[in-house]
Protein backbone atom coordinates (compact mmCIF):
# COMPACT_ATOMS: atom_id res chain seq x y z
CA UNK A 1 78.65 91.74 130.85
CA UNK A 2 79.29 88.26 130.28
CA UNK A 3 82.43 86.77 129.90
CA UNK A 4 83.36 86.48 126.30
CA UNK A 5 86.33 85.09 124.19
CA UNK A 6 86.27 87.85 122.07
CA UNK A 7 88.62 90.95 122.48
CA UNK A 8 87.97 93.85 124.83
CA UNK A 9 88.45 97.38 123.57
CA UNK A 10 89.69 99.82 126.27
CA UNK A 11 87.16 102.70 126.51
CA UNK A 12 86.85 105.40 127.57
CA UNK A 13 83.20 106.63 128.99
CA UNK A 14 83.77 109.88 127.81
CA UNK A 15 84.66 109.42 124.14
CA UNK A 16 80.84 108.63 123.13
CA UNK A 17 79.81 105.76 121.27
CA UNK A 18 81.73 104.97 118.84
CA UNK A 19 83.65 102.53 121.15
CA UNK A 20 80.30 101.61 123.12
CA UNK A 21 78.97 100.42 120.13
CA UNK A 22 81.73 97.59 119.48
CA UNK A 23 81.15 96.33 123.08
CA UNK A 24 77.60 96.34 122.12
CA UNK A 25 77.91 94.09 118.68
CA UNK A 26 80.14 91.95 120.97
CA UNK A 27 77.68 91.79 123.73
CA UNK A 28 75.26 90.53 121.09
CA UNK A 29 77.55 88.01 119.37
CA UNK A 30 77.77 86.51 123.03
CA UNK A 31 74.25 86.37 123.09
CA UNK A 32 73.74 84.00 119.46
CA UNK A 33 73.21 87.33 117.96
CA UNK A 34 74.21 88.30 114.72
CA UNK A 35 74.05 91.91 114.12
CA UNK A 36 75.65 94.34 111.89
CA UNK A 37 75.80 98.26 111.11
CA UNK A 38 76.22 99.84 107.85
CA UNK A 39 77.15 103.25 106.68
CA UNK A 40 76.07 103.73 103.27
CA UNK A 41 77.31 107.16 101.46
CA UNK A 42 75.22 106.75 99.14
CA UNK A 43 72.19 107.69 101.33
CA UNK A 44 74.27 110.10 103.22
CA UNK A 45 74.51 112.26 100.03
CA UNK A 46 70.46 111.16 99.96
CA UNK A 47 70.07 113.33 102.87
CA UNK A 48 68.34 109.86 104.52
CA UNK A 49 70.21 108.35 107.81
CA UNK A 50 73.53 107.07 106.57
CA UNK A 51 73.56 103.96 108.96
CA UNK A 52 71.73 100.81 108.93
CA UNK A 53 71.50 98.47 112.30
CA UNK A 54 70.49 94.41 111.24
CA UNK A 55 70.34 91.76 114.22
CA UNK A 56 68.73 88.28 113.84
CA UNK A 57 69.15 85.23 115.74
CA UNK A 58 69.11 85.04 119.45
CA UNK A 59 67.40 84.43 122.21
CA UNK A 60 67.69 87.35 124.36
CA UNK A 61 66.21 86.55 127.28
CA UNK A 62 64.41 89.64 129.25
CA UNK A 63 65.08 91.57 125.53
């Protein structure tokens, strides 16, 4: 991973991806990537996926 100015969560491998997915949205950032996820209740209670995952920008090169 390249080396970033942003902060560096500990994590453990094991505890699944909640804290992979911060390294992730940092990873991007690094990158010119904006990107965003969203948990909406709403379509939880919907019974429709209750997460939405938005990027734009870039380049990532070999994407």
């Amino acid at each position: 991973m390249a080396k970033g100015m942003g902060r560096r969560p500990k994590v453990d491998l094991d505890s699944g991806v909640e804290d992979v997915t911060l390294l992730v949205l940092e990873w991007l950032g690094e990158q010119g990537v904006g990107a965003m996820i969203r948990v909406d209740a709403e379509r939880m209670r919907d019974g429709q996926p209750a997460w939405t995952f938005a990027a734009s920008g870039g380049p990532l090169d070999g994407g």
